[in-house]
PDB file of N, CA and C in Angstrom:
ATOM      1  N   UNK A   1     170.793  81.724 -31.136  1.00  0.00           N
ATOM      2  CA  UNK A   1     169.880  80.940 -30.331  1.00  0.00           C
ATOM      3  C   UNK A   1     170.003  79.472 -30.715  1.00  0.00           C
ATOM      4  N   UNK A   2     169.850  78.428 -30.147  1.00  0.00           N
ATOM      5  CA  UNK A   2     169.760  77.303 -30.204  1.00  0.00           C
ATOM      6  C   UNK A   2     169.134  76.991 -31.382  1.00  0.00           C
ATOM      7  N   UNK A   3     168.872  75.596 -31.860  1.00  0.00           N
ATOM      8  CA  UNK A   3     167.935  75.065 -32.959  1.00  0.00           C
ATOM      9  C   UNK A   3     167.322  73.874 -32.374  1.00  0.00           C
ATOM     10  N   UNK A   4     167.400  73.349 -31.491  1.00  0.00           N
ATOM     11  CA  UNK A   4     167.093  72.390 -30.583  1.00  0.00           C
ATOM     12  C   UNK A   4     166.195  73.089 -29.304  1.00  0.00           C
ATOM     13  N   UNK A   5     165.215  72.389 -28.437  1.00  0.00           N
ATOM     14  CA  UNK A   5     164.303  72.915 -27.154  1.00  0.00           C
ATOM     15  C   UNK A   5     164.188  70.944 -26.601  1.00  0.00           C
ATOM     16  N   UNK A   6     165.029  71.031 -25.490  1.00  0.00           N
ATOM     17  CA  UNK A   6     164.441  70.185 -24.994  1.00  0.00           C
ATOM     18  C   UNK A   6     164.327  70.576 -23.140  1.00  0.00           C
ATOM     19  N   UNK A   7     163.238  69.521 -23.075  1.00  0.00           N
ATOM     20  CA  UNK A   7     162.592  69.870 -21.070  1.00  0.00           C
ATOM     21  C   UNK A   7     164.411  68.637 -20.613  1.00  0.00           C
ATOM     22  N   UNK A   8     164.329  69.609 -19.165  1.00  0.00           N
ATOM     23  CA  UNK A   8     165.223  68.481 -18.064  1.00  0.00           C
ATOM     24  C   UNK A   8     164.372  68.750 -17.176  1.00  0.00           C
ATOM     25  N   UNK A   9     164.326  68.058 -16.348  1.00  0.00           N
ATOM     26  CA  UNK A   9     163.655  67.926 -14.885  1.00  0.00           C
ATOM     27  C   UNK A   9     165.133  68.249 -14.190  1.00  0.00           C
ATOM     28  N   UNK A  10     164.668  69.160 -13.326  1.00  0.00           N
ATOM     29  CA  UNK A  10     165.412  69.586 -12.256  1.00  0.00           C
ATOM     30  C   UNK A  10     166.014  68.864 -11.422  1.00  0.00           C
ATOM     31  N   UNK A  11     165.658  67.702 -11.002  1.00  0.00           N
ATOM     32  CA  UNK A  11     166.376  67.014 -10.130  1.00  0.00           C
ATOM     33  C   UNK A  11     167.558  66.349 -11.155  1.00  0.00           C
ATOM     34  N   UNK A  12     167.450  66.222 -12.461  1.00  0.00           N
ATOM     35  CA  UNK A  12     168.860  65.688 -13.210  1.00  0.00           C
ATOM     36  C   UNK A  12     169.739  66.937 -13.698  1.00  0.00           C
ATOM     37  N   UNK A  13     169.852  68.351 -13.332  1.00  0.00           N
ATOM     38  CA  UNK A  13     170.709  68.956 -13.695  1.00  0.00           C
ATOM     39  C   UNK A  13     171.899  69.124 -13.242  1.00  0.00           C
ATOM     40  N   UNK A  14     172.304  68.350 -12.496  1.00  0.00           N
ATOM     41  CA  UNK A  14     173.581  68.006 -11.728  1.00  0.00           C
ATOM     42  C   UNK A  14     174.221  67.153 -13.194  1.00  0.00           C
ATOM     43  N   UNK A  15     173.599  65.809 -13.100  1.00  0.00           N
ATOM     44  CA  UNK A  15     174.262  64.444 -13.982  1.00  0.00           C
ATOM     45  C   UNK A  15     174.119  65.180 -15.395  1.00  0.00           C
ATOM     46  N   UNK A  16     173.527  65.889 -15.849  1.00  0.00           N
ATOM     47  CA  UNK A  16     173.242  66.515 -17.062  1.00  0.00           C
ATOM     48  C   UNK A  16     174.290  67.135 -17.214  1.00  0.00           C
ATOM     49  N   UNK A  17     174.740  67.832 -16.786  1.00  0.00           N
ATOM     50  CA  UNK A  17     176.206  68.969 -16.668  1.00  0.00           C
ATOM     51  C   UNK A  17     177.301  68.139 -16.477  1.00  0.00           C
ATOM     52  N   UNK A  18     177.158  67.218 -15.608  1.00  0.00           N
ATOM     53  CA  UNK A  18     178.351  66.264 -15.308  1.00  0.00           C
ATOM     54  C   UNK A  18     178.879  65.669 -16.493  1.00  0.00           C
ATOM     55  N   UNK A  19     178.009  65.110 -17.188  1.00  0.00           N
ATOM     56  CA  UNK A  19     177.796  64.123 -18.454  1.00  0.00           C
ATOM     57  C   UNK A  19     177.809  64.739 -19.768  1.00  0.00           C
ATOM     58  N   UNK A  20     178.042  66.064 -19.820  1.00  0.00           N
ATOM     59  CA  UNK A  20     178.134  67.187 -21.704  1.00  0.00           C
ATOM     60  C   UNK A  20     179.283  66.565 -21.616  1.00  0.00           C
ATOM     61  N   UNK A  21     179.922  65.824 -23.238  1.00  0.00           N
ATOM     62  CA  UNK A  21     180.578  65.660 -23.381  1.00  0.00           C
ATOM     63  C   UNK A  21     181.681  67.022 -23.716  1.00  0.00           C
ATOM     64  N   UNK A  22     183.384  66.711 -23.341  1.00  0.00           N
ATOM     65  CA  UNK A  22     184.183  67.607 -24.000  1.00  0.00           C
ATOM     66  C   UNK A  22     184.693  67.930 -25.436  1.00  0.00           C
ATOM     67  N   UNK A  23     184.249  68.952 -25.702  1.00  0.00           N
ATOM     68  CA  UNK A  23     184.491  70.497 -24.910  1.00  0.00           C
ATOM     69  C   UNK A  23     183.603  71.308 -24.789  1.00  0.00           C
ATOM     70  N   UNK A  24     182.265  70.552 -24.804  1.00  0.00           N
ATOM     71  CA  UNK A  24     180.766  71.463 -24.339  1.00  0.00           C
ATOM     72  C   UNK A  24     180.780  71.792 -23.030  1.00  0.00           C
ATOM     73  N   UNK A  25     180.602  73.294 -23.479  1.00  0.00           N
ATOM     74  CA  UNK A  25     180.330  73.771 -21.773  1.00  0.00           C
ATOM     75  C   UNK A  25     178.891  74.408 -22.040  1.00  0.00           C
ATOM     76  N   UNK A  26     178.379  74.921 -21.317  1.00  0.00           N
ATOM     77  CA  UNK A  26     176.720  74.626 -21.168  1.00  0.00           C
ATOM     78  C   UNK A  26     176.955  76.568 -20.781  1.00  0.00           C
ATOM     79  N   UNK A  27     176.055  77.503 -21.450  1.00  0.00           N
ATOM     80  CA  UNK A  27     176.006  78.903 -21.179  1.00  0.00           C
ATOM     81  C   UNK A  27     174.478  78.960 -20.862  1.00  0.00           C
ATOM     82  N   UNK A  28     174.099  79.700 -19.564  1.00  0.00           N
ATOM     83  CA  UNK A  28     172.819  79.782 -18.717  1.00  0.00           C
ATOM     84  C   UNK A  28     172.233  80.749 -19.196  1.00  0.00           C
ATOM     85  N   UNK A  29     171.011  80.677 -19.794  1.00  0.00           N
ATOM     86  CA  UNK A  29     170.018  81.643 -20.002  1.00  0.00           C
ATOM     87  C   UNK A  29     168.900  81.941 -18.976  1.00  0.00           C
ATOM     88  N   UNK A  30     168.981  83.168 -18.830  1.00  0.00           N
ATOM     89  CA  UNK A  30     167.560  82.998 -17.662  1.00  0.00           C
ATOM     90  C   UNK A  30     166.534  84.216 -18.830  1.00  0.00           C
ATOM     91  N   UNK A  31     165.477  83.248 -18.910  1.00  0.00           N
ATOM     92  CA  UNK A  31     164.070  83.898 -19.639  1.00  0.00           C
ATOM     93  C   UNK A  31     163.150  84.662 -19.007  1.00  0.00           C
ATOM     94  N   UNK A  32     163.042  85.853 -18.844  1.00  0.00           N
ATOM     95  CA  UNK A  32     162.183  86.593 -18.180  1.00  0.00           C
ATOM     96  C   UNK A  32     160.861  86.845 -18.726  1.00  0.00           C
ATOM     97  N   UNK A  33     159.934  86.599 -17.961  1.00  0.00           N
ATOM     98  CA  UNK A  33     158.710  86.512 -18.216  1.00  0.00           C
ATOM     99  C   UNK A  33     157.534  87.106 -17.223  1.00  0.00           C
ATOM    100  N   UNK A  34     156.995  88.414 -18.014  1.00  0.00           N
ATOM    101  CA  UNK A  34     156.333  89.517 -17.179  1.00  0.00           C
ATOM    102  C   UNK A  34     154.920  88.809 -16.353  1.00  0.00           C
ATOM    103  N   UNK A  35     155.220  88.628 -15.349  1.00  0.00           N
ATOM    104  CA  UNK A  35     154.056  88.171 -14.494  1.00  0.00           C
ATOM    105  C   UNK A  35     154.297  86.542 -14.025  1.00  0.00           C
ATOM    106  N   UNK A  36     155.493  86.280 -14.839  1.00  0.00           N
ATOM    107  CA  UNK A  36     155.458  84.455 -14.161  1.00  0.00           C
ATOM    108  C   UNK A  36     156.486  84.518 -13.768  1.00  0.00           C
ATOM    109  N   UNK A  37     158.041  85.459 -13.191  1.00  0.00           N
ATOM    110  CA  UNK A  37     159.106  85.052 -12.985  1.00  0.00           C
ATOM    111  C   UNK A  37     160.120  85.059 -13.770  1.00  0.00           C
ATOM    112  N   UNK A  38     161.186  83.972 -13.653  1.00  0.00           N
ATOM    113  CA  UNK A  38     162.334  83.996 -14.678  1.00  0.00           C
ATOM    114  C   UNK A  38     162.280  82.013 -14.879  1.00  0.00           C
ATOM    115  N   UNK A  39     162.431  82.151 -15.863  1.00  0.00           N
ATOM    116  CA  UNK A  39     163.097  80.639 -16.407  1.00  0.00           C
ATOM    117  C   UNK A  39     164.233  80.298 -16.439  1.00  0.00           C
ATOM    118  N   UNK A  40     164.675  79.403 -16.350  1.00  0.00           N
ATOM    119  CA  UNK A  40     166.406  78.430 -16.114  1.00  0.00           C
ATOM    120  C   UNK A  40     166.081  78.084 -17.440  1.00  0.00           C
ATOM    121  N   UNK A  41     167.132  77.947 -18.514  1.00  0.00           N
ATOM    122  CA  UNK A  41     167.597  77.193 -19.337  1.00  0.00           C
ATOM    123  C   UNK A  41     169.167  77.347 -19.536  1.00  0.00           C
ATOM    124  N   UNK A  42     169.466  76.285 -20.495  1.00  0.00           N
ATOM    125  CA  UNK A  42     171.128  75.976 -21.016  1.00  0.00           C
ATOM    126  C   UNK A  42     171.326  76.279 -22.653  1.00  0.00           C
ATOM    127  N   UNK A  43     171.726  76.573 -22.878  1.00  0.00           N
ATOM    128  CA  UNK A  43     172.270  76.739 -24.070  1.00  0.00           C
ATOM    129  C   UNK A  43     173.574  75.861 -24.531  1.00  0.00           C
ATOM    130  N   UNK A  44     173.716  74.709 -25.040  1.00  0.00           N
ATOM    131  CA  UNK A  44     174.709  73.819 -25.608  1.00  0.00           C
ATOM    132  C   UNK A  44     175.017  72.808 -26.091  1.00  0.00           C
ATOM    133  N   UNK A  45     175.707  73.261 -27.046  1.00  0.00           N
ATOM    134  CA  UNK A  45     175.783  72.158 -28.837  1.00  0.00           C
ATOM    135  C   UNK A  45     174.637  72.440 -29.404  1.00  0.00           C
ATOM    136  N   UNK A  46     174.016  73.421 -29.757  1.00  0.00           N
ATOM    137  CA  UNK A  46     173.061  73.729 -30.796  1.00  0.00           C
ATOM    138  C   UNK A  46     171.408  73.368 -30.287  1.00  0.00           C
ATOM    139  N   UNK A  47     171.325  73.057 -28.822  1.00  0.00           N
ATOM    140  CA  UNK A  47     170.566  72.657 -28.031  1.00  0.00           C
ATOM    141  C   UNK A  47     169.991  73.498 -26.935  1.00  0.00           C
ATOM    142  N   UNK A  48     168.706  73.917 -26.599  1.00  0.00           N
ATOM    143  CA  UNK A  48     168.074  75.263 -25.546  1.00  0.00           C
ATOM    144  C   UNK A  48     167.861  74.023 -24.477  1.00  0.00           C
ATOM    145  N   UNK A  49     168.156  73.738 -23.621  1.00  0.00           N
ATOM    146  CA  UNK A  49     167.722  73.144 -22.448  1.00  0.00           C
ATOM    147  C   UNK A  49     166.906  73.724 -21.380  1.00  0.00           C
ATOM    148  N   UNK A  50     165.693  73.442 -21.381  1.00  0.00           N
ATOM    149  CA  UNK A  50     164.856  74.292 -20.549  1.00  0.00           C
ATOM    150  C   UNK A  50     164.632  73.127 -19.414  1.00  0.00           C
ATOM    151  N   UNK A  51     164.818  73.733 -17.922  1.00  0.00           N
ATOM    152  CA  UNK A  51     164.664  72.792 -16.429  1.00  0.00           C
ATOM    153  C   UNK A  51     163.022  73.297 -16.085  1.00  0.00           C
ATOM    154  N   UNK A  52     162.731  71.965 -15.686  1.00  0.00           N
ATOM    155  CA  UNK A  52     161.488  71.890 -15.075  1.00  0.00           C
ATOM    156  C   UNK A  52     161.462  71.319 -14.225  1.00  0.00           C
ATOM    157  N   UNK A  53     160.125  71.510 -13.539  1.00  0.00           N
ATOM    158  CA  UNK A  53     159.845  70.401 -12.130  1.00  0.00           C
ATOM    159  C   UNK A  53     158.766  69.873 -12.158  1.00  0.00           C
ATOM    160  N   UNK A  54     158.235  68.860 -12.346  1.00  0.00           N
ATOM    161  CA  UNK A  54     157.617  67.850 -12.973  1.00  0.00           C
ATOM    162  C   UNK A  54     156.362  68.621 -13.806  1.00  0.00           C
ATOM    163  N   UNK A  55     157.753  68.245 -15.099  1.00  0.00           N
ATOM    164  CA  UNK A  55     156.905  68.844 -16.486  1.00  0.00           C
ATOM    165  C   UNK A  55     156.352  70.318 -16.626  1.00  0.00           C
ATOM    166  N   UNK A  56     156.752  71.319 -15.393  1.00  0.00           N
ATOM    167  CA  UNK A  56     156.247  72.549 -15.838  1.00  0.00           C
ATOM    168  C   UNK A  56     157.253  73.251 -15.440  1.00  0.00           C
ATOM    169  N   UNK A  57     157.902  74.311 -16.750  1.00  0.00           N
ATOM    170  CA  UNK A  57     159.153  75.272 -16.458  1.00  0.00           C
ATOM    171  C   UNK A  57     159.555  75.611 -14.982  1.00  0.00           C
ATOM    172  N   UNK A  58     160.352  75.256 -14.209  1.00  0.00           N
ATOM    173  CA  UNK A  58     160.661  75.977 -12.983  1.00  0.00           C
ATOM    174  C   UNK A  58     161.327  77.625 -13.233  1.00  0.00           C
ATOM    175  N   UNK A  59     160.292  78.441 -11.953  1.00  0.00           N
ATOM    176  CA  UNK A  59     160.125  79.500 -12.037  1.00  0.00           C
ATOM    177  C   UNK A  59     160.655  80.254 -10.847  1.00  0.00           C
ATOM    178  N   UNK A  60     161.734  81.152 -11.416  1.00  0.00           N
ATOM    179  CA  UNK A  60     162.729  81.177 -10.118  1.00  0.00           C
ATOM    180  C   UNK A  60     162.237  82.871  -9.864  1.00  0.00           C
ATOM    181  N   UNK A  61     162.449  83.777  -8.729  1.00  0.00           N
ATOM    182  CA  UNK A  61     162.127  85.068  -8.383  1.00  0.00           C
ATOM    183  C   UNK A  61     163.398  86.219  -8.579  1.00  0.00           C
ATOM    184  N   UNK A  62     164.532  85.603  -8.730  1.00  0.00           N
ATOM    185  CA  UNK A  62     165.752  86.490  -8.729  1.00  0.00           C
ATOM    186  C   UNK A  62     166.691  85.990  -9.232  1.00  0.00           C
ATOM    187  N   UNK A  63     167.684  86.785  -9.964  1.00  0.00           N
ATOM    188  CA  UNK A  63     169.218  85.904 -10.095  1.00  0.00           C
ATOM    189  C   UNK A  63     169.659  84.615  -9.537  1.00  0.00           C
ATOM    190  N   UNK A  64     169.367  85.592  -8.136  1.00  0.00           N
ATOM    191  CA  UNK A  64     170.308  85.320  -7.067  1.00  0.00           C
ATOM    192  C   UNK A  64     169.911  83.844  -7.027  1.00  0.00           C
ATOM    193  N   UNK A  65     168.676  83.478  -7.394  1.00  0.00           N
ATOM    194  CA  UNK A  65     168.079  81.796  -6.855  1.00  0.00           C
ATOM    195  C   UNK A  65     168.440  81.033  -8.230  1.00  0.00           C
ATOM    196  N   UNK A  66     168.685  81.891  -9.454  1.00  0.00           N
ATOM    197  CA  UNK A  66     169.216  80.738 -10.477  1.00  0.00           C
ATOM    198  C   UNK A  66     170.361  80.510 -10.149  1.00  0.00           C
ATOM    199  N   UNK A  67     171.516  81.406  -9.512  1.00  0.00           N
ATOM    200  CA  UNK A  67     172.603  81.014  -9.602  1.00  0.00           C
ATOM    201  C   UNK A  67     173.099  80.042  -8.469  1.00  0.00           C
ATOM    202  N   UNK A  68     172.355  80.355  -7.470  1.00  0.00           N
ATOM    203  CA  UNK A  68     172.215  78.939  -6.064  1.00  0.00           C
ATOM    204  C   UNK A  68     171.855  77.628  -7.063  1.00  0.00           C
ATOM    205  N   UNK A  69     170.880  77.893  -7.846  1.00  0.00           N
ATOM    206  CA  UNK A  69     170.294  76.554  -8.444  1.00  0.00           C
ATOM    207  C   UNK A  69     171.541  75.994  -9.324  1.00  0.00           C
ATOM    208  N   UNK A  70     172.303  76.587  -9.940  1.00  0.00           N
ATOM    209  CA  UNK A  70     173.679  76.267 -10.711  1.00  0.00           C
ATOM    210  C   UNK A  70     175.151  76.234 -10.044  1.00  0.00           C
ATOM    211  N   UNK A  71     174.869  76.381  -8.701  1.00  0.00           N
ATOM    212  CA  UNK A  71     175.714  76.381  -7.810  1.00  0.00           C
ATOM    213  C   UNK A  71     176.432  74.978  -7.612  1.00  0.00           C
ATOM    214  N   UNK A  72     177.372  74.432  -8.218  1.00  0.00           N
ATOM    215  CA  UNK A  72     177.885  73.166  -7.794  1.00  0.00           C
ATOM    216  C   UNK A  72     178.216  72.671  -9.475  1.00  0.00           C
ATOM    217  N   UNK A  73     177.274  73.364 -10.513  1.00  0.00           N
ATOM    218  CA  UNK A  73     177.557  72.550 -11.500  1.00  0.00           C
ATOM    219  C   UNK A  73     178.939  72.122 -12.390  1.00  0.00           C
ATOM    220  N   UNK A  74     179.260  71.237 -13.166  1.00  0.00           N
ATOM    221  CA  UNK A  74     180.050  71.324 -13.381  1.00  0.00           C
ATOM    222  C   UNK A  74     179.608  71.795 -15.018  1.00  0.00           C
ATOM    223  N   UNK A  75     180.617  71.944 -16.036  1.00  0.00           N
ATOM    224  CA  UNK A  75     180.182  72.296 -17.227  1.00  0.00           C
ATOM    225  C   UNK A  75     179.586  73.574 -17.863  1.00  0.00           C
ATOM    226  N   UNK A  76     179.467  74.293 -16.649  1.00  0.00           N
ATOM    227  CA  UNK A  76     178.296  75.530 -16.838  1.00  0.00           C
ATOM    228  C   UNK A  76     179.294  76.934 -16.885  1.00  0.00           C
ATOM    229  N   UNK A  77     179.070  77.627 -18.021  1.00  0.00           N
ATOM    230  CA  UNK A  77     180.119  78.633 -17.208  1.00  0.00           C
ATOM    231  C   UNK A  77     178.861  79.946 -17.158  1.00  0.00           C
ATOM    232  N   UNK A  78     179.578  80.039 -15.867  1.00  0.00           N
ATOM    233  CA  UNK A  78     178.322  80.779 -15.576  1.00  0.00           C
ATOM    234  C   UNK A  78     178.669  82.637 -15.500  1.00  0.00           C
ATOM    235  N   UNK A  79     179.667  82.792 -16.333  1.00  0.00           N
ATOM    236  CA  UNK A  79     180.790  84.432 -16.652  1.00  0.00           C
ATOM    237  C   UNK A  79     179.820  84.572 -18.033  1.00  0.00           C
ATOM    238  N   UNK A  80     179.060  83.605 -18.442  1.00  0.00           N
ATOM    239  CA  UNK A  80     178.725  83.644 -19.955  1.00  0.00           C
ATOM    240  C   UNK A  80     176.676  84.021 -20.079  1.00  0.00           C
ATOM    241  N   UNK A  81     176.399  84.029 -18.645  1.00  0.00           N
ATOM    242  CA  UNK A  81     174.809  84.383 -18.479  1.00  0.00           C
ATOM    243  C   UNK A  81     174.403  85.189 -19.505  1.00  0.00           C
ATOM    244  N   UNK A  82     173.450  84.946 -19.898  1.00  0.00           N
ATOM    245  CA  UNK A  82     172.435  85.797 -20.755  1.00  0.00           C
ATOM    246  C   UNK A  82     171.224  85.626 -20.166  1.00  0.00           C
ATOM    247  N   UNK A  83     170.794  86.851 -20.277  1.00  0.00           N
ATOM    248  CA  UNK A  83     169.229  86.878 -19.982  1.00  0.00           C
ATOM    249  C   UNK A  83     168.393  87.359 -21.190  1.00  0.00           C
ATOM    250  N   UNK A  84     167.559  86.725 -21.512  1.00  0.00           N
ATOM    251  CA  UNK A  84     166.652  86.981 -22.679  1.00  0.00           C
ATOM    252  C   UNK A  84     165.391  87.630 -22.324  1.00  0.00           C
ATOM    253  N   UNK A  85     165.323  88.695 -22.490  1.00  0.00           N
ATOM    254  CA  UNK A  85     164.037  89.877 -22.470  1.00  0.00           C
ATOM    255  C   UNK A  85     162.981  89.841 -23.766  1.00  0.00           C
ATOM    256  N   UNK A  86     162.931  88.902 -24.285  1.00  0.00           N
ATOM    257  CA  UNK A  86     162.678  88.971 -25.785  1.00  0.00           C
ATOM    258  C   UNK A  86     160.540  88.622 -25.296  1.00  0.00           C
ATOM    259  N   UNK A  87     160.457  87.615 -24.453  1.00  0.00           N
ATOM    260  CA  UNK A  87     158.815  87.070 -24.177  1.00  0.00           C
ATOM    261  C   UNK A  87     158.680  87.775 -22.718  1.00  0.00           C
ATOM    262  N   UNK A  88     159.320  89.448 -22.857  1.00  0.00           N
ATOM    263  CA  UNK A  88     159.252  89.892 -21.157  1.00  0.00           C
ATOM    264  C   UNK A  88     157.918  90.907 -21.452  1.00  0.00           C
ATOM    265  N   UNK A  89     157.424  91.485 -22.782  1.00  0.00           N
ATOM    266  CA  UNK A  89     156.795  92.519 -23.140  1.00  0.00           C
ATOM    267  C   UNK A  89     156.100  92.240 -24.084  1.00  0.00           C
ATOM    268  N   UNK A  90     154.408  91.912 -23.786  1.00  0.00           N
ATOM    269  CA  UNK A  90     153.754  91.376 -25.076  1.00  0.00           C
ATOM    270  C   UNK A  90     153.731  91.898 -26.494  1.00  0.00           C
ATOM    271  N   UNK A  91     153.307  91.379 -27.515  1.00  0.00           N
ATOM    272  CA  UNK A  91     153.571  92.190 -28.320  1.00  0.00           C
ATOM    273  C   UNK A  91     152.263  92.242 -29.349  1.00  0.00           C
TER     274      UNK A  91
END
């Protein structure tokens, strides 16, 4: 897991991906979370990148809409998805 948590706002995850320097490529985590959806984050250079939309986690309903949302990026490899079930089941 990362050692780093920082917020992006959603509208910069284009230039964010554009701009990882080489040879960071950025691996997509989607955080599942029982009753709120799934979360977008990045995983890269020792860094959790969590996307928001103004200031509160954006909360997607399916795969299928994170991977539209990462659709275009550059930097991202997206063969490398993880999904984290870990905050899906209280404890």
């Amino acid at each position: 897991m990362a050692s780093q948590i920082i917020a992006l706002e959603r509208r910069e995850l284009y230039a964010y991906c554009e701009n990882l320097p080489a040879p960071i490529i950025a691996r997509p985590v989607v955080i599942a979370s029982l009753g709120r959806g799934m979360a977008l984050a990045l995983d890269c250079d020792g860094q959790r990148v969590t996307l928001t939309d103004n200031g509160q986690p954006c909360n997607f309903s399916s795969i299928d809409a994170i991977l539209y949302e990462l659709d275009g990026t550059s930097n991202v490899d997206l063969s490398r998805l993880e999904v984290d079930l870990s905050a899906y089941w209280p404890h």
